[in-house]
PDB file of N, CA and C in Angstrom:
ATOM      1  N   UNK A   1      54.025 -58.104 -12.884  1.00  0.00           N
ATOM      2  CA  UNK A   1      54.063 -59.500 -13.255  1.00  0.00           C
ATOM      3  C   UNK A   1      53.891 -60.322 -11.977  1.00  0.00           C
ATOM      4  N   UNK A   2      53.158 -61.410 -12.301  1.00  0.00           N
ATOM      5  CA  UNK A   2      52.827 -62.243 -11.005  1.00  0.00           C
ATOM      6  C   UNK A   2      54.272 -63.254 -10.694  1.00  0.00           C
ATOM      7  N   UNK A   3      54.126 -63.869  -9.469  1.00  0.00           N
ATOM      8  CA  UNK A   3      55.473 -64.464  -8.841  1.00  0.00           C
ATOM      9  C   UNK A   3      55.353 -65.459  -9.740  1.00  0.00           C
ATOM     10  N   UNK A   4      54.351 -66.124 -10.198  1.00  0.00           N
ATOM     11  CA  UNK A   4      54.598 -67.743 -11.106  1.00  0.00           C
ATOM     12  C   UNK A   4      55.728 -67.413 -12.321  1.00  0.00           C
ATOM     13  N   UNK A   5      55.269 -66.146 -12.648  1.00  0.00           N
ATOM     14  CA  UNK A   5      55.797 -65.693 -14.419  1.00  0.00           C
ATOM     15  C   UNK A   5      57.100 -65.323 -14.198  1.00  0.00           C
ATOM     16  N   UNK A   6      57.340 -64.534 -12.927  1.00  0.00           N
ATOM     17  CA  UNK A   6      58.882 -63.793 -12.465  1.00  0.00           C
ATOM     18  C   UNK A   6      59.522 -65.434 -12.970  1.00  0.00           C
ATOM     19  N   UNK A   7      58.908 -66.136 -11.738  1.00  0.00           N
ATOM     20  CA  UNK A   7      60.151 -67.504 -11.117  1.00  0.00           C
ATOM     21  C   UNK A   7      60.379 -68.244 -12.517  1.00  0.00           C
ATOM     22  N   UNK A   8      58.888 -68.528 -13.646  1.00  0.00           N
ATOM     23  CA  UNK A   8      59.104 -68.957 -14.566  1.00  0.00           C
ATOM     24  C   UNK A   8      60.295 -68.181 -15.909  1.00  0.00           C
ATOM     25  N   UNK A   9      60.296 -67.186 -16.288  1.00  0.00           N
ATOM     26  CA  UNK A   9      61.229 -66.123 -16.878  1.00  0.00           C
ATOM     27  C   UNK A   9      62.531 -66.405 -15.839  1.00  0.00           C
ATOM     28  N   UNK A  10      62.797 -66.627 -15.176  1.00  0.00           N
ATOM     29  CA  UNK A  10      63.896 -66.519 -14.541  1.00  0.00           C
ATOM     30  C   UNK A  10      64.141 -68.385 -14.588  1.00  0.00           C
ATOM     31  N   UNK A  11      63.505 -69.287 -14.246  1.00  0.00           N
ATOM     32  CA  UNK A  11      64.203 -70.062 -14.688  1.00  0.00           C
ATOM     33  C   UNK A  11      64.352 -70.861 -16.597  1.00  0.00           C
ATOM     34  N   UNK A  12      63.539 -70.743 -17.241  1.00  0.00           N
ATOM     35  CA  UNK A  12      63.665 -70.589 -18.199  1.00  0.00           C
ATOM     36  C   UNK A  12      64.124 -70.231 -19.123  1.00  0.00           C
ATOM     37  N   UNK A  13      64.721 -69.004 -18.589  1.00  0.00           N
ATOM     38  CA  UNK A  13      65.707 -67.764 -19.584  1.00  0.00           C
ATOM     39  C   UNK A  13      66.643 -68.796 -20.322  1.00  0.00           C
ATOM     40  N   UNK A  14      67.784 -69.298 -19.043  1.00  0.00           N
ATOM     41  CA  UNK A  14      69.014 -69.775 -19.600  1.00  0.00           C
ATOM     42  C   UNK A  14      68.731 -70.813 -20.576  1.00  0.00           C
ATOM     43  N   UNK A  15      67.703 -71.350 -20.174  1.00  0.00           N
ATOM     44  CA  UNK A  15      67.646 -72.833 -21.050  1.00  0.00           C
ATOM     45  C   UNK A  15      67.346 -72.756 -22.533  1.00  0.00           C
ATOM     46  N   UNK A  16      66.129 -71.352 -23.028  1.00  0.00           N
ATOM     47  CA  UNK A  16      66.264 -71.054 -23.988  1.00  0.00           C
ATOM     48  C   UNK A  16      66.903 -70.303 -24.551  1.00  0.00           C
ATOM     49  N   UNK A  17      68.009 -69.451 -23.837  1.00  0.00           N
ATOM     50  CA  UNK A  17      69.106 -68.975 -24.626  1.00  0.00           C
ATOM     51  C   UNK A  17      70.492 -69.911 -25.258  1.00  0.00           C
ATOM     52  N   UNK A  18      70.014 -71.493 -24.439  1.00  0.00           N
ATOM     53  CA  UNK A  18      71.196 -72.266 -24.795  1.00  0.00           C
ATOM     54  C   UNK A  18      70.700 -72.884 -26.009  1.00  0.00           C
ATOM     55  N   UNK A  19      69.600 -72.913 -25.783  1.00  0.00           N
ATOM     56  CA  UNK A  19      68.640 -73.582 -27.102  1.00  0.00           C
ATOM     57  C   UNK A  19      69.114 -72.960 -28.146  1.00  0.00           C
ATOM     58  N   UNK A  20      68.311 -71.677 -28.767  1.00  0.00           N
ATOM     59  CA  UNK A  20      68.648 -70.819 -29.293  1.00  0.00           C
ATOM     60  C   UNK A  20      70.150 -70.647 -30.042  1.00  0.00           C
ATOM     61  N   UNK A  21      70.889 -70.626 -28.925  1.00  0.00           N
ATOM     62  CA  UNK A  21      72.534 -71.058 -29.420  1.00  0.00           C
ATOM     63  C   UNK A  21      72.790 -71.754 -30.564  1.00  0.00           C
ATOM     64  N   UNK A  22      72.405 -73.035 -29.791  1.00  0.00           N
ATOM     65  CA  UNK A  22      72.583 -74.289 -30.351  1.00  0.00           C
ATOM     66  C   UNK A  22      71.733 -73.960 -32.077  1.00  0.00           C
ATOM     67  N   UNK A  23      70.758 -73.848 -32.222  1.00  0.00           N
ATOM     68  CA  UNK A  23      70.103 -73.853 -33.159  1.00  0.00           C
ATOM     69  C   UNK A  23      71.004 -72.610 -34.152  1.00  0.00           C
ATOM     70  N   UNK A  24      71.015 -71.877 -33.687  1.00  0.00           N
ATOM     71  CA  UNK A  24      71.983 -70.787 -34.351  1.00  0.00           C
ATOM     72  C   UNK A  24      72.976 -71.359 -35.448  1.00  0.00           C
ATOM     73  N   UNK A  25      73.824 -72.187 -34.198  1.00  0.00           N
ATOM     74  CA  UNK A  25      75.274 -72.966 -34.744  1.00  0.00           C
ATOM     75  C   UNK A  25      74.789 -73.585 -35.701  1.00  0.00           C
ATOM     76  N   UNK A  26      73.628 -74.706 -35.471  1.00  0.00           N
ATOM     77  CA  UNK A  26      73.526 -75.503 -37.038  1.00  0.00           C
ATOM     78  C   UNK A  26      72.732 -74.329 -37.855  1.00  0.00           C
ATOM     79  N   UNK A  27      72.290 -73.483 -37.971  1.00  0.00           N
ATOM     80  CA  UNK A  27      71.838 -72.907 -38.791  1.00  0.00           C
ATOM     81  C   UNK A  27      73.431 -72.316 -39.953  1.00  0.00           C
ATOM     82  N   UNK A  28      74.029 -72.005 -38.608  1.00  0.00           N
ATOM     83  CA  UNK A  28      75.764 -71.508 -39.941  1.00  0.00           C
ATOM     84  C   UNK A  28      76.235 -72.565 -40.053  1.00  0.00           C
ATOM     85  N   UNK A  29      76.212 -73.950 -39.793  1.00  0.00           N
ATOM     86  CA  UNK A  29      76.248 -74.977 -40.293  1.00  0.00           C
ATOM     87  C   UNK A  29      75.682 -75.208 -41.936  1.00  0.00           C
ATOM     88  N   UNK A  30      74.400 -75.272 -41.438  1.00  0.00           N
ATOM     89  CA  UNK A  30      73.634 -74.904 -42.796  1.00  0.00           C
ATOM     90  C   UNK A  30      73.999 -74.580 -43.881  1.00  0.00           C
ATOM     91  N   UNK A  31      74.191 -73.284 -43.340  1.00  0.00           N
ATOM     92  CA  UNK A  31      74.434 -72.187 -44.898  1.00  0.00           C
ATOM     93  C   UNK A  31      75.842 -72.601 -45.311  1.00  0.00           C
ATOM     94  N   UNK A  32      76.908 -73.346 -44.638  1.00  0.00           N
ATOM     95  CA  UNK A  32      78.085 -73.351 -45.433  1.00  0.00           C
ATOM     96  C   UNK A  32      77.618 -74.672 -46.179  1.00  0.00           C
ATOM     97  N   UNK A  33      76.761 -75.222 -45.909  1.00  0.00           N
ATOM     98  CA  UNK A  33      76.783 -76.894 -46.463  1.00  0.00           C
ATOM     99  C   UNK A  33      75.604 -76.338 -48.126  1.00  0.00           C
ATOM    100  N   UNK A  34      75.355 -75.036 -47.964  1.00  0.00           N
ATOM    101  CA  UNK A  34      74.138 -74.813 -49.320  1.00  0.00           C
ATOM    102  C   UNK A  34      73.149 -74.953 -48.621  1.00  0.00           C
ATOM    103  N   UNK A  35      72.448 -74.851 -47.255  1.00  0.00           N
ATOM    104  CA  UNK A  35      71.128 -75.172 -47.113  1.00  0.00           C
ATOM    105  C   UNK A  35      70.918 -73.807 -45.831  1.00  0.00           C
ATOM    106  N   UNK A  36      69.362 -73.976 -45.249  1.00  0.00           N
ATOM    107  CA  UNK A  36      69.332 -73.150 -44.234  1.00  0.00           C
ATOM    108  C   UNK A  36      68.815 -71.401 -44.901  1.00  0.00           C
ATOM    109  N   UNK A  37      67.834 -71.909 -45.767  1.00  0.00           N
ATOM    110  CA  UNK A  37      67.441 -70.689 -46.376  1.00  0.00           C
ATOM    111  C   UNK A  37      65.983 -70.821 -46.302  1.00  0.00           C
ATOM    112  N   UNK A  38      65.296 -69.953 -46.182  1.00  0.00           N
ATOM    113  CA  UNK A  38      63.555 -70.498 -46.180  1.00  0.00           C
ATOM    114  C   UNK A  38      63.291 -69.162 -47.360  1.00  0.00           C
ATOM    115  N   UNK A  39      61.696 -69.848 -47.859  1.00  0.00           N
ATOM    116  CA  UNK A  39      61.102 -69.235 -48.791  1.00  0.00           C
ATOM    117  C   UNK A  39      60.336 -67.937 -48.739  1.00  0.00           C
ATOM    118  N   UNK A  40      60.968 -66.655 -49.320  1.00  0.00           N
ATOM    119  CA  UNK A  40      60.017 -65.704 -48.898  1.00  0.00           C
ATOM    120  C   UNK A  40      59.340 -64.917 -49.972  1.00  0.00           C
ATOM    121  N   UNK A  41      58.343 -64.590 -50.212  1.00  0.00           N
ATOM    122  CA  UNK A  41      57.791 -64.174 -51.029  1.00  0.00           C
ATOM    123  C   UNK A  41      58.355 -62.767 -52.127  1.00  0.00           C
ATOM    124  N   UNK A  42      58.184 -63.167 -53.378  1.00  0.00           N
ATOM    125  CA  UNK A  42      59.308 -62.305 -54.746  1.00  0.00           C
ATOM    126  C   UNK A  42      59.150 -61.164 -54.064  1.00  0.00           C
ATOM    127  N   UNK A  43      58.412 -60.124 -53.632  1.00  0.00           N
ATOM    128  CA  UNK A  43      58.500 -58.545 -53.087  1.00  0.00           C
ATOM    129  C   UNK A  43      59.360 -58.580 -52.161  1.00  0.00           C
ATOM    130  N   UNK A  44      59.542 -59.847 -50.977  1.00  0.00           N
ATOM    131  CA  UNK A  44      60.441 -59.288 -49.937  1.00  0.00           C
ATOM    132  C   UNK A  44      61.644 -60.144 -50.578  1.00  0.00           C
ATOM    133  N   UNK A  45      62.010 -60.654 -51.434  1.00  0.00           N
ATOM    134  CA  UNK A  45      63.151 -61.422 -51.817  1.00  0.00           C
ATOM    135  C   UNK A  45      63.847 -60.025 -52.681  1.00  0.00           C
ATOM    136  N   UNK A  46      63.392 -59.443 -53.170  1.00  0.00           N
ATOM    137  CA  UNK A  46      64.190 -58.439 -54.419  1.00  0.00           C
ATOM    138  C   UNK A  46      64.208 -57.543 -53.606  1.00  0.00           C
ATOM    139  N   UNK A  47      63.392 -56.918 -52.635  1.00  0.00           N
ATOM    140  CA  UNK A  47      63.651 -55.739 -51.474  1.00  0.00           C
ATOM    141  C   UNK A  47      64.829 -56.000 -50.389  1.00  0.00           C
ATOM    142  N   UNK A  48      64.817 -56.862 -49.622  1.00  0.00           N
ATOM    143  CA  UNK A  48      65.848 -57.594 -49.206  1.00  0.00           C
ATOM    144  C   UNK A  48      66.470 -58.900 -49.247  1.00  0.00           C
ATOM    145  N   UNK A  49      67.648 -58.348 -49.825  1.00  0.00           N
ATOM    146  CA  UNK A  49      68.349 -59.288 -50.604  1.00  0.00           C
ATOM    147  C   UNK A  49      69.099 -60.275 -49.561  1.00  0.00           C
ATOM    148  N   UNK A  50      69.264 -61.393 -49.880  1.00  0.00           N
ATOM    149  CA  UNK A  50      70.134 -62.240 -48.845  1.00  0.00           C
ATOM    150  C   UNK A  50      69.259 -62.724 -47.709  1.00  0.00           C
ATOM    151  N   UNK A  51      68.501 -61.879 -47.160  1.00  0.00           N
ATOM    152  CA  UNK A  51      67.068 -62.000 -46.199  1.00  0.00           C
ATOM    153  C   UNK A  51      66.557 -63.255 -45.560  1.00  0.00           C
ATOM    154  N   UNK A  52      66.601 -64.395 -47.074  1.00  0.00           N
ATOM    155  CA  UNK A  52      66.278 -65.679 -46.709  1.00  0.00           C
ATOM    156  C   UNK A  52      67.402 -66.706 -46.081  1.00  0.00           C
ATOM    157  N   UNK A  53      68.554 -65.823 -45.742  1.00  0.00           N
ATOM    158  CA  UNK A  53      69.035 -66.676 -45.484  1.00  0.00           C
ATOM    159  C   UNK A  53      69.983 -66.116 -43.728  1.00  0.00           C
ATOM    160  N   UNK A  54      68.942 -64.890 -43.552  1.00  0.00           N
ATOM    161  CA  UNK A  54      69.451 -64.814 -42.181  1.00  0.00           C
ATOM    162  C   UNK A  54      68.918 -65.597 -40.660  1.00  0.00           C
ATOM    163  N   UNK A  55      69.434 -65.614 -39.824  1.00  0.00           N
ATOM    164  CA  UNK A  55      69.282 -66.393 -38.736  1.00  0.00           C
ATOM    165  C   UNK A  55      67.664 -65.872 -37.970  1.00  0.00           C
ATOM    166  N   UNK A  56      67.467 -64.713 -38.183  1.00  0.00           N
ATOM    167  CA  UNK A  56      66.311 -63.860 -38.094  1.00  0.00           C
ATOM    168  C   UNK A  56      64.652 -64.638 -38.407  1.00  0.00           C
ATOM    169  N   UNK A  57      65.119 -64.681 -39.659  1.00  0.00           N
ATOM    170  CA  UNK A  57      63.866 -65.907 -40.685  1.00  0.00           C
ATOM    171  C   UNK A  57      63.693 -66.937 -40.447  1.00  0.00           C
ATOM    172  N   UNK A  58      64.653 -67.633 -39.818  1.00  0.00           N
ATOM    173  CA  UNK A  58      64.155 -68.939 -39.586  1.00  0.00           C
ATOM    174  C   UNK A  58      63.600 -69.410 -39.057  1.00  0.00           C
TER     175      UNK A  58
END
């Protein structure tokens, strides 16, 4: 990996892991309020169940 991408990955990391966080939290925000579910098509909805409403999917 070249030095631009190292220095960039290295400073970047934290900022989108705080991001990430953050977005997380309102996402279980979400789901206790009834919302925070996205639409996935009937084969993967009856194969995995609950699916649409993990933090994963969104």
């Amino acid at each position: 990996m070249n030095t631009f991408l190292q220095e960039a990955q290295t400073y970047l990391k934290e900022p989108i892991q705080r991001h990430l966080a953050k977005i997380e939290m309102l996402h279980q925000q979400d789901l206790k309020e009834s919302f925070g579910q996205v639409y996935l098509p009937s084969a993967l909805e009856r194969k995995y169940r609950n699916t649409n409403r993990e933090w994963g999917w969104q």
